[in-house]
PDB file of N, CA and C in Angstrom:
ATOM      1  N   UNK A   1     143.633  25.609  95.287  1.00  0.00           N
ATOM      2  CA  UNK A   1     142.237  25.687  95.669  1.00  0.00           C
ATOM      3  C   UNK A   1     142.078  25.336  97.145  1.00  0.00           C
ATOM      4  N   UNK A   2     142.879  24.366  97.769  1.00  0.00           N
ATOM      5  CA  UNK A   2     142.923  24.061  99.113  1.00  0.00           C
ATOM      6  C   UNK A   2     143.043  25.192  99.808  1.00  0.00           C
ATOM      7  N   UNK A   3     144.325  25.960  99.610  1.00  0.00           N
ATOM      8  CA  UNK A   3     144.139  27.186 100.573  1.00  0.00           C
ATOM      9  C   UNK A   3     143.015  28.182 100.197  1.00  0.00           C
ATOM     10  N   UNK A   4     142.898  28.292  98.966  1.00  0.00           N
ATOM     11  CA  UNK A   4     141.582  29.569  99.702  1.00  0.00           C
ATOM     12  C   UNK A   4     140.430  29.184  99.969  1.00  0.00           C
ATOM     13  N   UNK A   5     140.261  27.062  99.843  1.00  0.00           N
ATOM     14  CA  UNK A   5     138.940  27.065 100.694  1.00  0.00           C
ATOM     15  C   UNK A   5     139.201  27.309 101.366  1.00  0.00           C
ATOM     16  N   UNK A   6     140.283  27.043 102.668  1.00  0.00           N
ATOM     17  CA  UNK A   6     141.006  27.536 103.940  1.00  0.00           C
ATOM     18  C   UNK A   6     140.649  28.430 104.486  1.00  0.00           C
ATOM     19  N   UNK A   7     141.386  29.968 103.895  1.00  0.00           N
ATOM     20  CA  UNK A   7     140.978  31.335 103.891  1.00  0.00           C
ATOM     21  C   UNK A   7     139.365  31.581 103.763  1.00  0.00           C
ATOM     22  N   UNK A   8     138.616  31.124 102.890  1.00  0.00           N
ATOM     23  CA  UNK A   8     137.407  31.135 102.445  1.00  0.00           C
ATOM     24  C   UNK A   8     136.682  31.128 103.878  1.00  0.00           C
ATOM     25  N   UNK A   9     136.853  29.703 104.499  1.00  0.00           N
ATOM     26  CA  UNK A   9     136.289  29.327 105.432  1.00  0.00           C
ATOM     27  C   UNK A   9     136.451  30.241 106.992  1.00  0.00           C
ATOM     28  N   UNK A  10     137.836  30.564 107.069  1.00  0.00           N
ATOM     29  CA  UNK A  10     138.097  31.435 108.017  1.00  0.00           C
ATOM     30  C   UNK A  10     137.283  32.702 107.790  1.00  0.00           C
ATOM     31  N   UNK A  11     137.371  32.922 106.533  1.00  0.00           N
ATOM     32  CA  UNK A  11     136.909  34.358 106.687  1.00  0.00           C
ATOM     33  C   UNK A  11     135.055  34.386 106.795  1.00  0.00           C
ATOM     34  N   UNK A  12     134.746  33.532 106.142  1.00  0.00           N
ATOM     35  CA  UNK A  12     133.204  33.359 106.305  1.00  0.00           C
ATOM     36  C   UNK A  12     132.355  32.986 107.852  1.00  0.00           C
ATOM     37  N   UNK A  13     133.476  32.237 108.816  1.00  0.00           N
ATOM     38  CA  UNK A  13     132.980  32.674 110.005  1.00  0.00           C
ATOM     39  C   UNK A  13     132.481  33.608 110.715  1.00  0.00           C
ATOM     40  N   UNK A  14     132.816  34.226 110.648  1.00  0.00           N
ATOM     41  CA  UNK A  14     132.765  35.691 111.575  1.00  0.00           C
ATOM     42  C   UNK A  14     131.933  36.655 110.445  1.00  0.00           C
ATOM     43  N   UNK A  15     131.574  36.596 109.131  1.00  0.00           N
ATOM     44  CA  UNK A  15     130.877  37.106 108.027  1.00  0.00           C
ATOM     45  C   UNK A  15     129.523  37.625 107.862  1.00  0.00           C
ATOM     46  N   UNK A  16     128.653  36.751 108.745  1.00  0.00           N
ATOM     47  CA  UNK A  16     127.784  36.653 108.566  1.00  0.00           C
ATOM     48  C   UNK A  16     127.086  35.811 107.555  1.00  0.00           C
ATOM     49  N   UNK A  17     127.719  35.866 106.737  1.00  0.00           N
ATOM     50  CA  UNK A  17     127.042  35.339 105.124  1.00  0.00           C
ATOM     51  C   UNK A  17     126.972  33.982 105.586  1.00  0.00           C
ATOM     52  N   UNK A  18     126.019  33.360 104.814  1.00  0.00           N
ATOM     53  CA  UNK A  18     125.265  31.671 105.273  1.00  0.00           C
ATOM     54  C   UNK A  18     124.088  31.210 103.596  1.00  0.00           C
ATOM     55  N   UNK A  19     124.678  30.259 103.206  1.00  0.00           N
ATOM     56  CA  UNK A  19     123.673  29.725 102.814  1.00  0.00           C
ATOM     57  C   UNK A  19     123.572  30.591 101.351  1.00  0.00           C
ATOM     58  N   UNK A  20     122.811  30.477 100.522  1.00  0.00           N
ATOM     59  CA  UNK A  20     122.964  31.297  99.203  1.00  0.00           C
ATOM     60  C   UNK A  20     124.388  32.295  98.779  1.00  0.00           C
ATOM     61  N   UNK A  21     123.697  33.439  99.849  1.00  0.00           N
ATOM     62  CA  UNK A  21     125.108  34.481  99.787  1.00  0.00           C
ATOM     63  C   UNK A  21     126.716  34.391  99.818  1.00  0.00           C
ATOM     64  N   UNK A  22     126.361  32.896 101.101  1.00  0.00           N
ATOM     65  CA  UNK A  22     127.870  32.570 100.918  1.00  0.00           C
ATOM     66  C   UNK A  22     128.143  31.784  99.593  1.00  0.00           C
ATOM     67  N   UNK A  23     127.503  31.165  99.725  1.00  0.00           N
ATOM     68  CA  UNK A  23     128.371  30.393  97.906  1.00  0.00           C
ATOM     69  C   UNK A  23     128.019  31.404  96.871  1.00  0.00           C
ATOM     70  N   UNK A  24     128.044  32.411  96.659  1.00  0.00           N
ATOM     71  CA  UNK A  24     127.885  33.512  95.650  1.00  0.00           C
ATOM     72  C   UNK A  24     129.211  34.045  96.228  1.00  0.00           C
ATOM     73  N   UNK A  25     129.476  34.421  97.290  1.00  0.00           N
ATOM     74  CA  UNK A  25     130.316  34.801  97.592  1.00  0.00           C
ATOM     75  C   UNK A  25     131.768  33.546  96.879  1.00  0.00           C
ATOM     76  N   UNK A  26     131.625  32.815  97.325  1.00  0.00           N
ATOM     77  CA  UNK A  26     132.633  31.608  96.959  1.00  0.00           C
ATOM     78  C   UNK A  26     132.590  31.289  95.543  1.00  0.00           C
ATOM     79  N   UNK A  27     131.382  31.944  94.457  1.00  0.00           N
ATOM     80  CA  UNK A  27     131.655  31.738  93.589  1.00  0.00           C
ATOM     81  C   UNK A  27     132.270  32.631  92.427  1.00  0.00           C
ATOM     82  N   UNK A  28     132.138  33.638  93.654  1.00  0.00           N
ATOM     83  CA  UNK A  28     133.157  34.972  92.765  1.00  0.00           C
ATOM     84  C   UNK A  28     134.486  35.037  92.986  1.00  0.00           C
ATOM     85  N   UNK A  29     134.659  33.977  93.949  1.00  0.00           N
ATOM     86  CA  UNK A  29     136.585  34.262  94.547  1.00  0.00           C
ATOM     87  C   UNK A  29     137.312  33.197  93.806  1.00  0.00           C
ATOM     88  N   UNK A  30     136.333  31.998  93.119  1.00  0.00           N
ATOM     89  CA  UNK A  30     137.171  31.282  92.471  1.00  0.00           C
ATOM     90  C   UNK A  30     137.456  31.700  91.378  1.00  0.00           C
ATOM     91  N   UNK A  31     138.397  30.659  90.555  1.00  0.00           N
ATOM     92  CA  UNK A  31     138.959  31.101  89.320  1.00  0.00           C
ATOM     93  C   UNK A  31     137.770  30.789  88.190  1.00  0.00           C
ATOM     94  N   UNK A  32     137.441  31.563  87.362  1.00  0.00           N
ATOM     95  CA  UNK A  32     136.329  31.712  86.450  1.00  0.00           C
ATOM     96  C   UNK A  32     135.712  30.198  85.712  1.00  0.00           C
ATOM     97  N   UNK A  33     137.152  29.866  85.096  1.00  0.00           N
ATOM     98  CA  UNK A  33     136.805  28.582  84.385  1.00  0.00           C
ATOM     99  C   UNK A  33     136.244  27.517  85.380  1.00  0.00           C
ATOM    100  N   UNK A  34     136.902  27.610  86.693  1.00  0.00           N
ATOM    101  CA  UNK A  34     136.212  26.279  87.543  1.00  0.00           C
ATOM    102  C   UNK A  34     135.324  26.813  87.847  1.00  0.00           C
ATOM    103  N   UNK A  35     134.440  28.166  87.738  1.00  0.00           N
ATOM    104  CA  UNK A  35     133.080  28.151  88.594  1.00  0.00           C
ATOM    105  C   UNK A  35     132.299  27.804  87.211  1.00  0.00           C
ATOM    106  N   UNK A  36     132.648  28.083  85.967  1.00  0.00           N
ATOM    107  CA  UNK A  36     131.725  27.956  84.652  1.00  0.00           C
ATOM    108  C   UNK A  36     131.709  26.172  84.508  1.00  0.00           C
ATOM    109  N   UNK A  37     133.055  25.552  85.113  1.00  0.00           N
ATOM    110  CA  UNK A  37     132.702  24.129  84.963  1.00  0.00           C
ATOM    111  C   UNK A  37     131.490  23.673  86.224  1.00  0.00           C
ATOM    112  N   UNK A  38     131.692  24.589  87.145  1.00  0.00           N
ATOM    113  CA  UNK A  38     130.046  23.459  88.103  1.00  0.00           C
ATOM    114  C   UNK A  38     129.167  24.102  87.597  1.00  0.00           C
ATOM    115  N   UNK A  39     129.485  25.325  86.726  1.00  0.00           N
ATOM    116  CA  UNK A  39     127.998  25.601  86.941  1.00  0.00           C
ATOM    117  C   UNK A  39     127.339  24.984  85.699  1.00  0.00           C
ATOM    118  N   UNK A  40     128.034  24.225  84.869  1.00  0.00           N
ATOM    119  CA  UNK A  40     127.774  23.726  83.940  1.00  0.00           C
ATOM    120  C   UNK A  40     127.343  22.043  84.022  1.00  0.00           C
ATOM    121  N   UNK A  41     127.900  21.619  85.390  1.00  0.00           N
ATOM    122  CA  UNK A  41     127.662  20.683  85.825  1.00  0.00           C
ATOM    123  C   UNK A  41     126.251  20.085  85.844  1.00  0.00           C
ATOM    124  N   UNK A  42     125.689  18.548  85.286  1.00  0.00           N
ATOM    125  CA  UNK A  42     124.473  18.481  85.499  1.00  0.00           C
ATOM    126  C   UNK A  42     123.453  18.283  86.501  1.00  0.00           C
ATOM    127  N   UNK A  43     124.553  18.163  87.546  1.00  0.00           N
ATOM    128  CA  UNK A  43     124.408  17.928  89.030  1.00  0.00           C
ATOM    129  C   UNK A  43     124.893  19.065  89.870  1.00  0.00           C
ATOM    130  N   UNK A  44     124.746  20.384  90.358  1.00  0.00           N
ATOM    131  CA  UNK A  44     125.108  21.283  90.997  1.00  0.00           C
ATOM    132  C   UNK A  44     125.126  21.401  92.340  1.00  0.00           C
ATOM    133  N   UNK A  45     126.526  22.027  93.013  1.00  0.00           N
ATOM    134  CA  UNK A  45     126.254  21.966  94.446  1.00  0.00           C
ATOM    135  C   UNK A  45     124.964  22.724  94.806  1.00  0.00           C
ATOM    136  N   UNK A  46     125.052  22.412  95.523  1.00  0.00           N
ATOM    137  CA  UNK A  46     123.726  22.939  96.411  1.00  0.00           C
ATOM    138  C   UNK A  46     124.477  23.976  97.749  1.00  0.00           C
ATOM    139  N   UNK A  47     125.268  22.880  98.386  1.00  0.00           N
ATOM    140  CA  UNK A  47     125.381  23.364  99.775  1.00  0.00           C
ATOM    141  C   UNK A  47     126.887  23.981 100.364  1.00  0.00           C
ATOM    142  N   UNK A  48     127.669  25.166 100.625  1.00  0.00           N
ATOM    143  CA  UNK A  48     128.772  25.653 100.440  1.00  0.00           C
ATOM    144  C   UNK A  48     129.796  24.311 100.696  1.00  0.00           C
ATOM    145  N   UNK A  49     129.622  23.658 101.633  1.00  0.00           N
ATOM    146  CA  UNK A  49     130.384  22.141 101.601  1.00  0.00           C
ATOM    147  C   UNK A  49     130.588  21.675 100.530  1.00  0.00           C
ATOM    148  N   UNK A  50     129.528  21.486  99.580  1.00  0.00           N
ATOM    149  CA  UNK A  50     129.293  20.957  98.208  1.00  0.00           C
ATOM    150  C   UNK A  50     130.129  21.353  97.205  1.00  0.00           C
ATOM    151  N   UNK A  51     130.189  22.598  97.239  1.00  0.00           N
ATOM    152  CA  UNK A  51     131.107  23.721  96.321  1.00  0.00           C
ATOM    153  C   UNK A  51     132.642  23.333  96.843  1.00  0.00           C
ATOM    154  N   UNK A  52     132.687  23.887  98.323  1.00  0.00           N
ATOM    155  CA  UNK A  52     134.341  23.928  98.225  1.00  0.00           C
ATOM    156  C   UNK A  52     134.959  22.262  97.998  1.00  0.00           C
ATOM    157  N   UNK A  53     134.106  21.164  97.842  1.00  0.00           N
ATOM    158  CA  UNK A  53     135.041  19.914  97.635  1.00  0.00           C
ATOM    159  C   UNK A  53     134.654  19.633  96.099  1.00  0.00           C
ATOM    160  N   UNK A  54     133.336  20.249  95.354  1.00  0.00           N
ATOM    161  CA  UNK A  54     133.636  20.196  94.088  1.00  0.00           C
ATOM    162  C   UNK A  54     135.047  21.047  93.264  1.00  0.00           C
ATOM    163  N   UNK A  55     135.043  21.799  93.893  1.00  0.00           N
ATOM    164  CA  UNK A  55     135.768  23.279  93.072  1.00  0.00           C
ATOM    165  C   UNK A  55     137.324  22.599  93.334  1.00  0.00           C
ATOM    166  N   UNK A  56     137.533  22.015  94.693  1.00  0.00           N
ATOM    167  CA  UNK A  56     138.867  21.424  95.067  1.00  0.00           C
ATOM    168  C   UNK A  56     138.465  19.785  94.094  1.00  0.00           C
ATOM    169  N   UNK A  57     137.905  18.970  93.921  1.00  0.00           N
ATOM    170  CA  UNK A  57     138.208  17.947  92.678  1.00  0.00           C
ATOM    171  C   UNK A  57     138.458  18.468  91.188  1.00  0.00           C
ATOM    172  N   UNK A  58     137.765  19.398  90.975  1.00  0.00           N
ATOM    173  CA  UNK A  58     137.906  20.132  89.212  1.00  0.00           C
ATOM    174  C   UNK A  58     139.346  20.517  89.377  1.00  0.00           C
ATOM    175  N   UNK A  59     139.638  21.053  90.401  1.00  0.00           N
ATOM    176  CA  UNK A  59     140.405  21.810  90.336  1.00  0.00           C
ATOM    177  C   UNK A  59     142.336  20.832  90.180  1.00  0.00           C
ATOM    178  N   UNK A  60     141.874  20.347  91.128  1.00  0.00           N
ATOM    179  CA  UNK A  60     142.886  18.968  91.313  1.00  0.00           C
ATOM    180  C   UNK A  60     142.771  18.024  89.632  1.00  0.00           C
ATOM    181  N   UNK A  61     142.132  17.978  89.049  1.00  0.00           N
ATOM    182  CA  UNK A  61     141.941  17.211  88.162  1.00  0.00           C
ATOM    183  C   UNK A  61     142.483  17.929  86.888  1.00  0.00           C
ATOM    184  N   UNK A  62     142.166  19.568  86.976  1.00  0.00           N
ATOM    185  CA  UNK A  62     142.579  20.272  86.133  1.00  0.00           C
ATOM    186  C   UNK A  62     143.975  20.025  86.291  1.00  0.00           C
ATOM    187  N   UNK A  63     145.034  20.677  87.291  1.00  0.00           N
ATOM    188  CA  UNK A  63     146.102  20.266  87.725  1.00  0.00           C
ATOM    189  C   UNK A  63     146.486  19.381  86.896  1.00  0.00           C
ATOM    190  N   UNK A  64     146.413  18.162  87.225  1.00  0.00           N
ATOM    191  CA  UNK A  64     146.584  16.381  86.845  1.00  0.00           C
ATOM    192  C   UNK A  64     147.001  16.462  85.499  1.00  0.00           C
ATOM    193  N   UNK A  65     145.918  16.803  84.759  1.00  0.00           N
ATOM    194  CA  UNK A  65     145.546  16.722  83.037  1.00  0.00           C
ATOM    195  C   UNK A  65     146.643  17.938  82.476  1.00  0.00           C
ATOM    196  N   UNK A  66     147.200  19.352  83.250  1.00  0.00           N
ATOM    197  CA  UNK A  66     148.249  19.544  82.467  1.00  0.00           C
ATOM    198  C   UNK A  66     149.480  19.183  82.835  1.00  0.00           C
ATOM    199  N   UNK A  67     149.744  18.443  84.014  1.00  0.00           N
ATOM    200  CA  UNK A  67     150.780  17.923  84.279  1.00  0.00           C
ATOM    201  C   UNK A  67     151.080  16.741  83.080  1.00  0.00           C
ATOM    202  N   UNK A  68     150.152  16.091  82.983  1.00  0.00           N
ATOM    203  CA  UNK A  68     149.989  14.963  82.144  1.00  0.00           C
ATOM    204  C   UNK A  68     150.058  15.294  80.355  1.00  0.00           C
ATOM    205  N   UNK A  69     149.360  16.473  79.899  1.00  0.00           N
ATOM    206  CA  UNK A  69     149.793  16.898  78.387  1.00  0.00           C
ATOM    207  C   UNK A  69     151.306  17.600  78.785  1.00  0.00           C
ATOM    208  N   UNK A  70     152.087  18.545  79.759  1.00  0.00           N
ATOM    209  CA  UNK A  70     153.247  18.427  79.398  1.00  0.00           C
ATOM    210  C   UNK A  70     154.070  17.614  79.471  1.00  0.00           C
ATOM    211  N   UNK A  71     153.869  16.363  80.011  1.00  0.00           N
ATOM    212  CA  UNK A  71     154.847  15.872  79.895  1.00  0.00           C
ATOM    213  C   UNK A  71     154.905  14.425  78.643  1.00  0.00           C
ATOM    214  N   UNK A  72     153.486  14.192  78.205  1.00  0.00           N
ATOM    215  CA  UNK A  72     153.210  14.240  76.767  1.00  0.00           C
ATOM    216  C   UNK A  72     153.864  15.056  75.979  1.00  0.00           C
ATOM    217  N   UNK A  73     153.872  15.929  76.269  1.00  0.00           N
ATOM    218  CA  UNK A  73     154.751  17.511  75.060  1.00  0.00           C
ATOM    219  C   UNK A  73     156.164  17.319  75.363  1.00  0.00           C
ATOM    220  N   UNK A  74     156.333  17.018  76.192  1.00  0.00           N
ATOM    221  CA  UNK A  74     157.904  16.657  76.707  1.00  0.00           C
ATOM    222  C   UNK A  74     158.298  15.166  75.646  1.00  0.00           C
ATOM    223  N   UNK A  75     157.685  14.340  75.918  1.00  0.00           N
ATOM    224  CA  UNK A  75     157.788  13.364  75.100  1.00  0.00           C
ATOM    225  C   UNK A  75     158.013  13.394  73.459  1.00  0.00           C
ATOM    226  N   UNK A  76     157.276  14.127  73.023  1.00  0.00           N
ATOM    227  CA  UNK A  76     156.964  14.261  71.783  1.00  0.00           C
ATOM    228  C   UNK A  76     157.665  15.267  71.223  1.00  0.00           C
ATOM    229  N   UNK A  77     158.612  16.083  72.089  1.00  0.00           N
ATOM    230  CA  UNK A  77     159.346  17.224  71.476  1.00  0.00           C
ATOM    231  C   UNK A  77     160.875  16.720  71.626  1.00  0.00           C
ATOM    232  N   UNK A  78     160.647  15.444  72.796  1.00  0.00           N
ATOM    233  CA  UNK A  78     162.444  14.570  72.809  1.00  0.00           C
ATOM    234  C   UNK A  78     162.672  13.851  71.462  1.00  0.00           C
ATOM    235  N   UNK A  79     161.394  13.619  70.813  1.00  0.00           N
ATOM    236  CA  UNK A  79     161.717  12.447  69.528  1.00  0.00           C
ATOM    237  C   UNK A  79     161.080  11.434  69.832  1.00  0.00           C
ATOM    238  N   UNK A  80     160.387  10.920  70.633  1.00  0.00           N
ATOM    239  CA  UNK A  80     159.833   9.607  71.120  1.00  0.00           C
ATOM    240  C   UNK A  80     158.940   9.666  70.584  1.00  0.00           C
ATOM    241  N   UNK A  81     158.819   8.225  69.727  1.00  0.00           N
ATOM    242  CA  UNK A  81     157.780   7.790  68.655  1.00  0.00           C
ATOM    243  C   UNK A  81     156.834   7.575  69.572  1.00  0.00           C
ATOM    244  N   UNK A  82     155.134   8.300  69.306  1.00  0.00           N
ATOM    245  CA  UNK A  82     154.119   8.061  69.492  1.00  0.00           C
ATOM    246  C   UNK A  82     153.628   6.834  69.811  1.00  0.00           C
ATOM    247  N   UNK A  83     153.008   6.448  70.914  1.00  0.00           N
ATOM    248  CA  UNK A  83     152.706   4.736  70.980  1.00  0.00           C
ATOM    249  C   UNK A  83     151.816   4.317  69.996  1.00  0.00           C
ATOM    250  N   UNK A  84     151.978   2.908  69.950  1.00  0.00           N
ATOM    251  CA  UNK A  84     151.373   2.622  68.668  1.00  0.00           C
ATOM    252  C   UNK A  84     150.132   1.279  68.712  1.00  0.00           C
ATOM    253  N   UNK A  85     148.945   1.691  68.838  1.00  0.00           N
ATOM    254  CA  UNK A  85     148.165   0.838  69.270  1.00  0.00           C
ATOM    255  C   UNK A  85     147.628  -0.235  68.088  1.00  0.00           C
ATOM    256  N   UNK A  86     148.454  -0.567  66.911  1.00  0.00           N
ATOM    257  CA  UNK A  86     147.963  -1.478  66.057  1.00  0.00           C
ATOM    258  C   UNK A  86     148.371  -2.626  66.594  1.00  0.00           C
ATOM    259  N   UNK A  87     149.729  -2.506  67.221  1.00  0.00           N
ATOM    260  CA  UNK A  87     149.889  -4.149  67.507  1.00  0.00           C
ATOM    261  C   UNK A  87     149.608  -4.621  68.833  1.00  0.00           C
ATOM    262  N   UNK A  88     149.144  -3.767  69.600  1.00  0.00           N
ATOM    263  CA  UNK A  88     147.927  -4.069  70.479  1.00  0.00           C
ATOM    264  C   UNK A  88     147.689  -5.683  70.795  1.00  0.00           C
ATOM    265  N   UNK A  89     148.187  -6.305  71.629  1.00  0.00           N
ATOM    266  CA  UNK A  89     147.525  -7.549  71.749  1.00  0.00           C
ATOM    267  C   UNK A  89     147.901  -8.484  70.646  1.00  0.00           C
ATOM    268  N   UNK A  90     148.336  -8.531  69.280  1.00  0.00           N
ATOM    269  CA  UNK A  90     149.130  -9.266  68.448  1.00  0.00           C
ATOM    270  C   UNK A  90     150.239 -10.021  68.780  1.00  0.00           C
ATOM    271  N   UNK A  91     150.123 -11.146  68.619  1.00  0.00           N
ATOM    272  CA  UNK A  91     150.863 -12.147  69.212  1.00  0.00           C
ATOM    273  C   UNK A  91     151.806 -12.664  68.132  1.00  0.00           C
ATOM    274  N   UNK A  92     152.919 -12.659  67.968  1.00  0.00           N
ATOM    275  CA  UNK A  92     153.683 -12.849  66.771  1.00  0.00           C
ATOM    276  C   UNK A  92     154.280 -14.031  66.772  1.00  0.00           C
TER     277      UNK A  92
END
């Protein structure tokens, strides 16, 4: 997502586009699911700034979370018993 705010930004200089058009524009170049997550958001960008550092946190976060279930899946497909939160704090 970093680079095509990048690209995004380069290319919207010289564009003309400003203000509404451009984030319509920016909201057709991203990837579908992250524009359906702001736009689902209960708080929405407003301002193309707004967009390209929301779209780059979802996006980064999306990242994160499957790095994090595969290697959960990695875990769980080596044999490694599931953690086990009953004894939690039990002092023996």
């Amino acid at each position: 997502m970093e680079e095509f705010v990048q690209e995004f930004r380069r290319a919207a200089r010289g564009s003309g586009y400003e203000g509404r058009p451009l984030v319509e524009e920016f909201k057709r170049g991203i990837n579908a699911t992250i524009c359906q997550r702001l736009m689902e958001l209960e708080w929405q960008p407003s301002s193309i700034k707004q967009w390209y550092d929301r779209a780059t946190v979802l996006n980064r976060n999306w990242r994160k979370s499957r790095r994090e279930e595969e290697r959960l899946r990695g875990q769980r497909d080596n044999g490694a018993p599931a953690p086990r939160l009953s004894n939690v704090g039990v002092q023996g």
